[in-house]
PDB file of N, CA and C in Angstrom:
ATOM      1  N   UNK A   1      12.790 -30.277 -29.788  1.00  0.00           N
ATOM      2  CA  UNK A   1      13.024 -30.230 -28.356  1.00  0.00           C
ATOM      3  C   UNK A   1      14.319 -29.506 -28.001  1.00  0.00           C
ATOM      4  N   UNK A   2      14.957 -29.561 -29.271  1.00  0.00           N
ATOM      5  CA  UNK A   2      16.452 -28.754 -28.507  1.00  0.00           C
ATOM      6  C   UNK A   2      16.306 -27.352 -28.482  1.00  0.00           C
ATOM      7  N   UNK A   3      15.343 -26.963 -29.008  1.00  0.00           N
ATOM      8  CA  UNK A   3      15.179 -25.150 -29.134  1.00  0.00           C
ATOM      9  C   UNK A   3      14.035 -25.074 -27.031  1.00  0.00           C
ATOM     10  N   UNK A   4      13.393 -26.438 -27.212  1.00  0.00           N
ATOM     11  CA  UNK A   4      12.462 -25.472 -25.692  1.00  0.00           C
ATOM     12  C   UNK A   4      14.081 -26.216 -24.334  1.00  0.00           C
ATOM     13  N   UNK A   5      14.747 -26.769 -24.723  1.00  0.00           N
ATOM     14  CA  UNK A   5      16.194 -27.063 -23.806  1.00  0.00           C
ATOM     15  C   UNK A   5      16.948 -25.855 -23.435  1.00  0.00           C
ATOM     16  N   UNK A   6      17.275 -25.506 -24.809  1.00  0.00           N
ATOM     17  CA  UNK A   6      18.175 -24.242 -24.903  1.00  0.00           C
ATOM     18  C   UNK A   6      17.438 -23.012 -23.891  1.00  0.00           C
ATOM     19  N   UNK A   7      15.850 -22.857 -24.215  1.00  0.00           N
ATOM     20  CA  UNK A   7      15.225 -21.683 -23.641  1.00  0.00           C
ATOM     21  C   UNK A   7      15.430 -22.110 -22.405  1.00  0.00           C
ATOM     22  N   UNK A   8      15.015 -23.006 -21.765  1.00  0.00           N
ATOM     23  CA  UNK A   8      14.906 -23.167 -20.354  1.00  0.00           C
ATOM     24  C   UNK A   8      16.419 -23.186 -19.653  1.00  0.00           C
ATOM     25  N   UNK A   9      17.456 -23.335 -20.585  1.00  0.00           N
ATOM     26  CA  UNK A   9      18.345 -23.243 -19.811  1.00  0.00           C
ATOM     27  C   UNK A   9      19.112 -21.743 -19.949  1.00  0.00           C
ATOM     28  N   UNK A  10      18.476 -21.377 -20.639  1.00  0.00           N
ATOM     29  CA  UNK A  10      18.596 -19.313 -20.570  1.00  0.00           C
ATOM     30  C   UNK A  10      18.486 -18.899 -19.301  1.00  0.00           C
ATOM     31  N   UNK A  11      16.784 -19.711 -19.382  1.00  0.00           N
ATOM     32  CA  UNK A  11      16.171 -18.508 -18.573  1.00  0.00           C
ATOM     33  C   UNK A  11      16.463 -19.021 -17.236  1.00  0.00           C
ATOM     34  N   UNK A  12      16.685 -20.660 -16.672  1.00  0.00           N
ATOM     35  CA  UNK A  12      17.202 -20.472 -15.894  1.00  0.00           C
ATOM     36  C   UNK A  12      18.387 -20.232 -14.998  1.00  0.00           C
ATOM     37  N   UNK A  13      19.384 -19.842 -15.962  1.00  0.00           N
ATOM     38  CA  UNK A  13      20.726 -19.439 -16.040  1.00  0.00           C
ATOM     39  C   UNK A  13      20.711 -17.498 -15.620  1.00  0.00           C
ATOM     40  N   UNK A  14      19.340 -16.975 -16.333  1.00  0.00           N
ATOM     41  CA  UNK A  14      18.965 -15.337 -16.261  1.00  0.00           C
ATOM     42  C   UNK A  14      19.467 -14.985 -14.361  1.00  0.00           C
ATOM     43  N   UNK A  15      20.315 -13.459 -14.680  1.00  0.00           N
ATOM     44  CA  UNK A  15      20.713 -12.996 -13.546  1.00  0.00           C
ATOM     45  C   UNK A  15      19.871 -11.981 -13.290  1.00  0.00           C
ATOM     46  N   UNK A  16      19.721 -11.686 -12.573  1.00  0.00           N
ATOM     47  CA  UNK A  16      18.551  -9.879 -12.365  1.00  0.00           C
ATOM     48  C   UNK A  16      19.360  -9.083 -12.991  1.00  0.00           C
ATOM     49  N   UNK A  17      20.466  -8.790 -13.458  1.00  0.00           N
ATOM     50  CA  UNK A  17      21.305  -7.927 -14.324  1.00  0.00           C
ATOM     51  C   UNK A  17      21.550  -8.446 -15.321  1.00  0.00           C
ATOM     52  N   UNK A  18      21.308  -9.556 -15.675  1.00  0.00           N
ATOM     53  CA  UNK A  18      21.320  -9.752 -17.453  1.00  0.00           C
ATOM     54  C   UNK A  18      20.293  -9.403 -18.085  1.00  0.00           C
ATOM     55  N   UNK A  19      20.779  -8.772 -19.458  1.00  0.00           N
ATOM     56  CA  UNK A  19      19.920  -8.601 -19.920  1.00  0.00           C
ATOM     57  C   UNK A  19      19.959  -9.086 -21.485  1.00  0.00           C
ATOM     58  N   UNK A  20      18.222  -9.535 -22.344  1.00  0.00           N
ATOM     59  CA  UNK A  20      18.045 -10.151 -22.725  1.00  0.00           C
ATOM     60  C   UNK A  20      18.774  -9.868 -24.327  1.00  0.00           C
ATOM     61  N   UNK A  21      18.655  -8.423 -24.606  1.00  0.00           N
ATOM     62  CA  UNK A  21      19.893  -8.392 -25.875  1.00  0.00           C
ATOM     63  C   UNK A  21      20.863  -8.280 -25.650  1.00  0.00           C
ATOM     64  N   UNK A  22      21.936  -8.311 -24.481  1.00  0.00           N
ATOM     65  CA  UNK A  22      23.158  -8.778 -24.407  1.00  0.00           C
ATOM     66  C   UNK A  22      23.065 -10.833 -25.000  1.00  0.00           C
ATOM     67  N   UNK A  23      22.131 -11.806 -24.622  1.00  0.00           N
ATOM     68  CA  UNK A  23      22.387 -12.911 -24.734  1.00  0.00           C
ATOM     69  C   UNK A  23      22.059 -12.934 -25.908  1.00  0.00           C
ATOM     70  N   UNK A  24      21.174 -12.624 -27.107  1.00  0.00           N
ATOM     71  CA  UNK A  24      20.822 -12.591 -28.172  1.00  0.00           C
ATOM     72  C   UNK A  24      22.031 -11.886 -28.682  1.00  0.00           C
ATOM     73  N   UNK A  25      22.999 -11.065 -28.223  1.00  0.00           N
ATOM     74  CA  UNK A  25      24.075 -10.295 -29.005  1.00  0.00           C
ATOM     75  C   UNK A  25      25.168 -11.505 -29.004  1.00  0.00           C
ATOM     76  N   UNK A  26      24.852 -12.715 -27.927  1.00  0.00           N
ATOM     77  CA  UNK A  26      26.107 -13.873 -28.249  1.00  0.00           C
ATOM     78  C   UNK A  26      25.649 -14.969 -28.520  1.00  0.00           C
ATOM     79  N   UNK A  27      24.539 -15.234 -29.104  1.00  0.00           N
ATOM     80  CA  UNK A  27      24.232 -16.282 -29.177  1.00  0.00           C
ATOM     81  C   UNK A  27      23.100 -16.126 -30.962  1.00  0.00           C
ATOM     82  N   UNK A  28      23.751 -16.799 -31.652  1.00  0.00           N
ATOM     83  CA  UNK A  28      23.207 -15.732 -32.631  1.00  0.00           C
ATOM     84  C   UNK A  28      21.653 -16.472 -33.185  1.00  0.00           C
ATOM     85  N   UNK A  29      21.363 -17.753 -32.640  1.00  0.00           N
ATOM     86  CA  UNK A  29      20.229 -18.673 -32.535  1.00  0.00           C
ATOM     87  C   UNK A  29      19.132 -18.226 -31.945  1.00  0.00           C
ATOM     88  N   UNK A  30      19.595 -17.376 -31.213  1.00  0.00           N
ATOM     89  CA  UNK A  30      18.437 -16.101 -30.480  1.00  0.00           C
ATOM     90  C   UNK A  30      18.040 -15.198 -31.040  1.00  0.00           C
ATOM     91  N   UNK A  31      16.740 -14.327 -30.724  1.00  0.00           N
ATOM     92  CA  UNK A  31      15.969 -13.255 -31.538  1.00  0.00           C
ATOM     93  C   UNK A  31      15.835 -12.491 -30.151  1.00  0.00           C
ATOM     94  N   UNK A  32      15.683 -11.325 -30.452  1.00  0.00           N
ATOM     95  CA  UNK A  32      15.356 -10.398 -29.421  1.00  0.00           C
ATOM     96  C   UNK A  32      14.450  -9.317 -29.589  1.00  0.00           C
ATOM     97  N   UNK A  33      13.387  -9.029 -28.891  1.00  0.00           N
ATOM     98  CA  UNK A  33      12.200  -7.725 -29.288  1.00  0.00           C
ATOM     99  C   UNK A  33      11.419  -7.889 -28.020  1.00  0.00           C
ATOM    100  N   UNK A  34      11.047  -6.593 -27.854  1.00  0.00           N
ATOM    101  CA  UNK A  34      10.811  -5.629 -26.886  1.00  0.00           C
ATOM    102  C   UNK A  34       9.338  -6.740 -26.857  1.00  0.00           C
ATOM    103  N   UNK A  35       8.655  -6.648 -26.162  1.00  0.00           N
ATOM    104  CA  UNK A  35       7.283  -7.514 -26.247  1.00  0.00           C
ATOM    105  C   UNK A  35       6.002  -6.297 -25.758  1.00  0.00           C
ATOM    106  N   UNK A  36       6.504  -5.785 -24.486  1.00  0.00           N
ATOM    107  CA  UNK A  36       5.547  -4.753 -24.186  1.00  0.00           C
ATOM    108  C   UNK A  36       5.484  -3.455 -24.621  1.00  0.00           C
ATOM    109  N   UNK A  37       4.521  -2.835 -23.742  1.00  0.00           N
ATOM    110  CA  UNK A  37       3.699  -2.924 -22.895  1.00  0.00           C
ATOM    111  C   UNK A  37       2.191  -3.348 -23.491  1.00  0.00           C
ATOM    112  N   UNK A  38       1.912  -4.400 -23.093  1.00  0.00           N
ATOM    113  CA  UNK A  38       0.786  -5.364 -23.660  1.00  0.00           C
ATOM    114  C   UNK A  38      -0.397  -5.898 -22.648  1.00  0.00           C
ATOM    115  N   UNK A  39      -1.323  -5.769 -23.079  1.00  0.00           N
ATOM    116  CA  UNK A  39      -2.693  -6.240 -22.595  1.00  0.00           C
ATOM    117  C   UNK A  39      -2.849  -7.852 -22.394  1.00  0.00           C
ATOM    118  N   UNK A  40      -3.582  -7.952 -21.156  1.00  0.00           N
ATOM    119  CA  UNK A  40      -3.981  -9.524 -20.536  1.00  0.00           C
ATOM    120  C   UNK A  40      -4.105 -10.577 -21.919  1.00  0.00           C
ATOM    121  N   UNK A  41      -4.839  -9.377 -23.516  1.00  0.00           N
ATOM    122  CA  UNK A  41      -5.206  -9.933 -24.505  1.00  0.00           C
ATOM    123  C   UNK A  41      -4.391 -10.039 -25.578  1.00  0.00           C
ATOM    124  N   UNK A  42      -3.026  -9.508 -25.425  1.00  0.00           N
ATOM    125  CA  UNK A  42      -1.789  -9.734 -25.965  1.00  0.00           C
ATOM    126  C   UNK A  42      -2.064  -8.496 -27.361  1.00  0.00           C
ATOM    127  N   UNK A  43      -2.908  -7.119 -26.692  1.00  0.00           N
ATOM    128  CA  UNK A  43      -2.526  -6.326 -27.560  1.00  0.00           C
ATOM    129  C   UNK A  43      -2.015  -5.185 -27.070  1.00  0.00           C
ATOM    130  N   UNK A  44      -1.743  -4.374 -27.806  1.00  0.00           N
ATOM    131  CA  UNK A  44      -0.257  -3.147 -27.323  1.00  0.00           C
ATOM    132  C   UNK A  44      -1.281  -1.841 -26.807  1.00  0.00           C
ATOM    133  N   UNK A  45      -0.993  -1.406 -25.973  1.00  0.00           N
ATOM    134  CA  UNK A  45      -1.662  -0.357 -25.136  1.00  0.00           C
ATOM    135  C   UNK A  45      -0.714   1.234 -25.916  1.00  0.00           C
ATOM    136  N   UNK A  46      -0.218   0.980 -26.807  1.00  0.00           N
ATOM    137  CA  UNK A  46       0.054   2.103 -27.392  1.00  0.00           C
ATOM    138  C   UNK A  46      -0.261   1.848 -28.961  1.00  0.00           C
ATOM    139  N   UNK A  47      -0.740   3.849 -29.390  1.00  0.00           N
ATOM    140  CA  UNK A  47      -1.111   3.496 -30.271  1.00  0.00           C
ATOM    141  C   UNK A  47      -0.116   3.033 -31.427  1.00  0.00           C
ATOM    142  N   UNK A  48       1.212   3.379 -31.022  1.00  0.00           N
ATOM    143  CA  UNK A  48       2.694   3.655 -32.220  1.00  0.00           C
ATOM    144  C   UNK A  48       3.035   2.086 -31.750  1.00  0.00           C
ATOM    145  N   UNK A  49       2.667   1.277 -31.232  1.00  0.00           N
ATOM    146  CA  UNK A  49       3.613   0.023 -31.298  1.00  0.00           C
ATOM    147  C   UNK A  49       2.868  -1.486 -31.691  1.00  0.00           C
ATOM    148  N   UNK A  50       3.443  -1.963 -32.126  1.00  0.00           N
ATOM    149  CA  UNK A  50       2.662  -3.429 -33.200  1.00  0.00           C
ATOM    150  C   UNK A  50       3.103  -4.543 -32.211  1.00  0.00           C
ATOM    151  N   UNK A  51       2.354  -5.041 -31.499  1.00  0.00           N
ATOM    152  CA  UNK A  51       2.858  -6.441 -31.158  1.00  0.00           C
ATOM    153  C   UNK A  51       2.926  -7.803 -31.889  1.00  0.00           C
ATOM    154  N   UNK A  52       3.958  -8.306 -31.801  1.00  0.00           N
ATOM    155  CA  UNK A  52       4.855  -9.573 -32.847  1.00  0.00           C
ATOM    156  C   UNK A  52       3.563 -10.319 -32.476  1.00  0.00           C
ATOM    157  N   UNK A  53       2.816 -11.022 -33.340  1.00  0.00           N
ATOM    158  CA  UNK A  53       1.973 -11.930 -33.366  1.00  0.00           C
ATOM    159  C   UNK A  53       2.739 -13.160 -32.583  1.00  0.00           C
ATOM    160  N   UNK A  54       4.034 -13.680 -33.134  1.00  0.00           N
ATOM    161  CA  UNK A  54       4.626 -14.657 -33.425  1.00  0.00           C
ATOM    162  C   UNK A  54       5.505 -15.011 -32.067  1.00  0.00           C
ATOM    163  N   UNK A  55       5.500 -14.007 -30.978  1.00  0.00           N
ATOM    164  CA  UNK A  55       5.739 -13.801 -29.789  1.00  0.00           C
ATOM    165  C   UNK A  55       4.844 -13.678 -28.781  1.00  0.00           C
ATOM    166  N   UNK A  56       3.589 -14.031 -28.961  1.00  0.00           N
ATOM    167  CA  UNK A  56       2.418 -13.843 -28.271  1.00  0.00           C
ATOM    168  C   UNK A  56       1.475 -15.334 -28.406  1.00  0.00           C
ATOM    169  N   UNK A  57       0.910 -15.897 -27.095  1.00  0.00           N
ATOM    170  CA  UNK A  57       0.325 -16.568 -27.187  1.00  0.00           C
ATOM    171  C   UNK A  57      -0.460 -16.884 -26.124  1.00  0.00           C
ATOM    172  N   UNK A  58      -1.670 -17.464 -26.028  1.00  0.00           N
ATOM    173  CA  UNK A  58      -2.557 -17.875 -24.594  1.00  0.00           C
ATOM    174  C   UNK A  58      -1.873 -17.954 -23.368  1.00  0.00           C
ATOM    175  N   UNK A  59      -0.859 -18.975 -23.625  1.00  0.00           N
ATOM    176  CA  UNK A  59       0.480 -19.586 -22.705  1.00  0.00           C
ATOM    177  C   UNK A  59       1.131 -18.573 -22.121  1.00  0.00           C
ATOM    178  N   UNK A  60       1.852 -18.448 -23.865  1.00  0.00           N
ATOM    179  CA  UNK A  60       2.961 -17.381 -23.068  1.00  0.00           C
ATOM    180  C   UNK A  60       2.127 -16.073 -21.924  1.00  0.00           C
ATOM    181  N   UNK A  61       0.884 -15.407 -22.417  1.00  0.00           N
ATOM    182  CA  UNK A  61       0.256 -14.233 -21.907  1.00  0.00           C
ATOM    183  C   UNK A  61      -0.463 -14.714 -19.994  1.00  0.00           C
ATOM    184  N   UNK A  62      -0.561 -16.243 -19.873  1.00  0.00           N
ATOM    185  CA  UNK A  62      -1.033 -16.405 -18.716  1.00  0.00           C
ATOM    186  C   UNK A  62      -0.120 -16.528 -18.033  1.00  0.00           C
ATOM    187  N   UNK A  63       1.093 -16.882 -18.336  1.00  0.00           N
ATOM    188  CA  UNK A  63       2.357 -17.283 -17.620  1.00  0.00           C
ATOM    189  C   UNK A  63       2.670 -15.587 -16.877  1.00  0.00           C
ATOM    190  N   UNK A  64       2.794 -15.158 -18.302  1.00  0.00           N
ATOM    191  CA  UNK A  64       3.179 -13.472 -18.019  1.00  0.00           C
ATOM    192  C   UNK A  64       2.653 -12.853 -16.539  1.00  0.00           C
ATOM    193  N   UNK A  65       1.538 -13.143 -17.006  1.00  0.00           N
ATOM    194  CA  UNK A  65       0.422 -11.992 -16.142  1.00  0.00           C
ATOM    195  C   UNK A  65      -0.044 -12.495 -14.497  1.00  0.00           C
ATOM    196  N   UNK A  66       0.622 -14.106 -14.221  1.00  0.00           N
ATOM    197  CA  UNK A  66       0.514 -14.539 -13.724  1.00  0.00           C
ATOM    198  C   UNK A  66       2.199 -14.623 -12.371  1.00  0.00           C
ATOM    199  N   UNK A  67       3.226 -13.575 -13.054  1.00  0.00           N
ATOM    200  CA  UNK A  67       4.262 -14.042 -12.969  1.00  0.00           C
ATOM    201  C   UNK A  67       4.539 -13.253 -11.854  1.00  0.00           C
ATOM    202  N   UNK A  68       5.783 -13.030 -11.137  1.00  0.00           N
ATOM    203  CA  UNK A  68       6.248 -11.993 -10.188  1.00  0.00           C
ATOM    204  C   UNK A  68       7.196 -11.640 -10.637  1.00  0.00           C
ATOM    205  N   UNK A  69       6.957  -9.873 -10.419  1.00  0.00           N
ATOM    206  CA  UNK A  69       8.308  -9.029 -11.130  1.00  0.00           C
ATOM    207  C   UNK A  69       9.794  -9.970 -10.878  1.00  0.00           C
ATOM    208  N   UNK A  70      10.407  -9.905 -11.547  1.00  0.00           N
ATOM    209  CA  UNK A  70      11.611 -10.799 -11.898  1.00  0.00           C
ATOM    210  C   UNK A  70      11.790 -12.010 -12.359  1.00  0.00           C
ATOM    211  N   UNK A  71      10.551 -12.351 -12.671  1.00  0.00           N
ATOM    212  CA  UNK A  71      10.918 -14.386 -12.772  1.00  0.00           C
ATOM    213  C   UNK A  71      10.994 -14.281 -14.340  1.00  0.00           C
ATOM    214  N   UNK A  72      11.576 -15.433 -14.834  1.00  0.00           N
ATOM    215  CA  UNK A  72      11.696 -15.733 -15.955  1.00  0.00           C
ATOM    216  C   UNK A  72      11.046 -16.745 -16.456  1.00  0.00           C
ATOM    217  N   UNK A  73      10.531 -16.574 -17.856  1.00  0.00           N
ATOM    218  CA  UNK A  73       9.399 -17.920 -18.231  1.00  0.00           C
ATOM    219  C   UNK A  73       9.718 -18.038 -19.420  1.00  0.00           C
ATOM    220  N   UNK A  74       9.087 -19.206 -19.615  1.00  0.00           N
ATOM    221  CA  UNK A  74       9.311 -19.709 -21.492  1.00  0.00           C
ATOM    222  C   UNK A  74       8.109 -20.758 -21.563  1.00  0.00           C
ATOM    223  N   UNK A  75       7.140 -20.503 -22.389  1.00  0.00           N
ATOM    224  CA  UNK A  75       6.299 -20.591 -23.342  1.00  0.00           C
ATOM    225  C   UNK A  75       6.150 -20.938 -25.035  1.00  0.00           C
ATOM    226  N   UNK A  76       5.932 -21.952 -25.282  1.00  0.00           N
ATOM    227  CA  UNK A  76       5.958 -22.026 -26.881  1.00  0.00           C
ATOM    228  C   UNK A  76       5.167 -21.461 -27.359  1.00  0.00           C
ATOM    229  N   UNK A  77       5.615 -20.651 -28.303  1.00  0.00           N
ATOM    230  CA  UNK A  77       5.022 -19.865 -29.350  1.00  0.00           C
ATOM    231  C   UNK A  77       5.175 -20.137 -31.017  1.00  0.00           C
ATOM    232  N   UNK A  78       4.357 -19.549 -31.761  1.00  0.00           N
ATOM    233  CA  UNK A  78       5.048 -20.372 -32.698  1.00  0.00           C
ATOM    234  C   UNK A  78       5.733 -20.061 -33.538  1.00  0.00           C
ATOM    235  N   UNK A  79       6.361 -21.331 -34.329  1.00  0.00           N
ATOM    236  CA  UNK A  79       8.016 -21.281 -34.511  1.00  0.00           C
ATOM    237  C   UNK A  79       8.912 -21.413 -33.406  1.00  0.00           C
ATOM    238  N   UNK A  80       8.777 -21.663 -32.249  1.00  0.00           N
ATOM    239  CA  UNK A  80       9.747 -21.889 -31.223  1.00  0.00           C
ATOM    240  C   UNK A  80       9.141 -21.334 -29.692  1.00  0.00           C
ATOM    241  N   UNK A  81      10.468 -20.501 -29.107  1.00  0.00           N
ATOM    242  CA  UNK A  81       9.547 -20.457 -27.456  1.00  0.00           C
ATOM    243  C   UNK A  81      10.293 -19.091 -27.424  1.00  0.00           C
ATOM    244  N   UNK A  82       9.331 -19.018 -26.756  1.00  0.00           N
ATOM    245  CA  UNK A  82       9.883 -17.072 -25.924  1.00  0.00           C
ATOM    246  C   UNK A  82       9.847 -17.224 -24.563  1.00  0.00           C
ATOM    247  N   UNK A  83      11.087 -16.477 -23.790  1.00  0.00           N
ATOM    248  CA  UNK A  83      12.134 -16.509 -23.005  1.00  0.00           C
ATOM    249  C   UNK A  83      11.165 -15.189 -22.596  1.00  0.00           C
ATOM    250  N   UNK A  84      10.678 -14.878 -21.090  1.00  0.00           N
ATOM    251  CA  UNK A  84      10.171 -13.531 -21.286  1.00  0.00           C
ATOM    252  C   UNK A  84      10.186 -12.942 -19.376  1.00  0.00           C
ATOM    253  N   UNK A  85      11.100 -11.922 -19.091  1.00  0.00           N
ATOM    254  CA  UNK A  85      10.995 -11.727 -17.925  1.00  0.00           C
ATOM    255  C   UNK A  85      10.336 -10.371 -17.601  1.00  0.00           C
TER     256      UNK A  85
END
């Protein structure tokens, strides 16, 4: 529980000018990777880019797609939660 605490208090701490590898550059408990540009089905719409399995999930992808430009969400995924605006 202290890893989905920590996320939620990221993301709701997130400024419209922060950005997400500046907090992963101070916080070293954090991971950081690009997630998109990705399909409703959590696969990559290009052919050169691999989407992280391990960053992708039902959750996290309905939250996403469901979201309004700027909001911030967190979703468990597994091994922990992704932070995703």
């Amino acid at each position: 529980m202290a890893a989905k605490a920590l996320a939620e208090k990221i993301a709701a701490d997130l400024a419209p000018t922060t950005t997400l590898t500046s907090l992963a550059d101070k916080d070293k408990r954090l991971s950081y990777a690009k997630l998109g540009p990705i399909t409703r089905f959590g696969e990559s719409l290009s052919p050169d880019y691999v989407v992280d399995s391990k960053r992708v999930g039902p959750e996290m992808l309905a939250k996403l797609f469901s979201a309004k430009a700027g909001d911030s969400l967190v979703t468990p995924v597994l091994g922990g939660y992704v932070i995703a605006r």
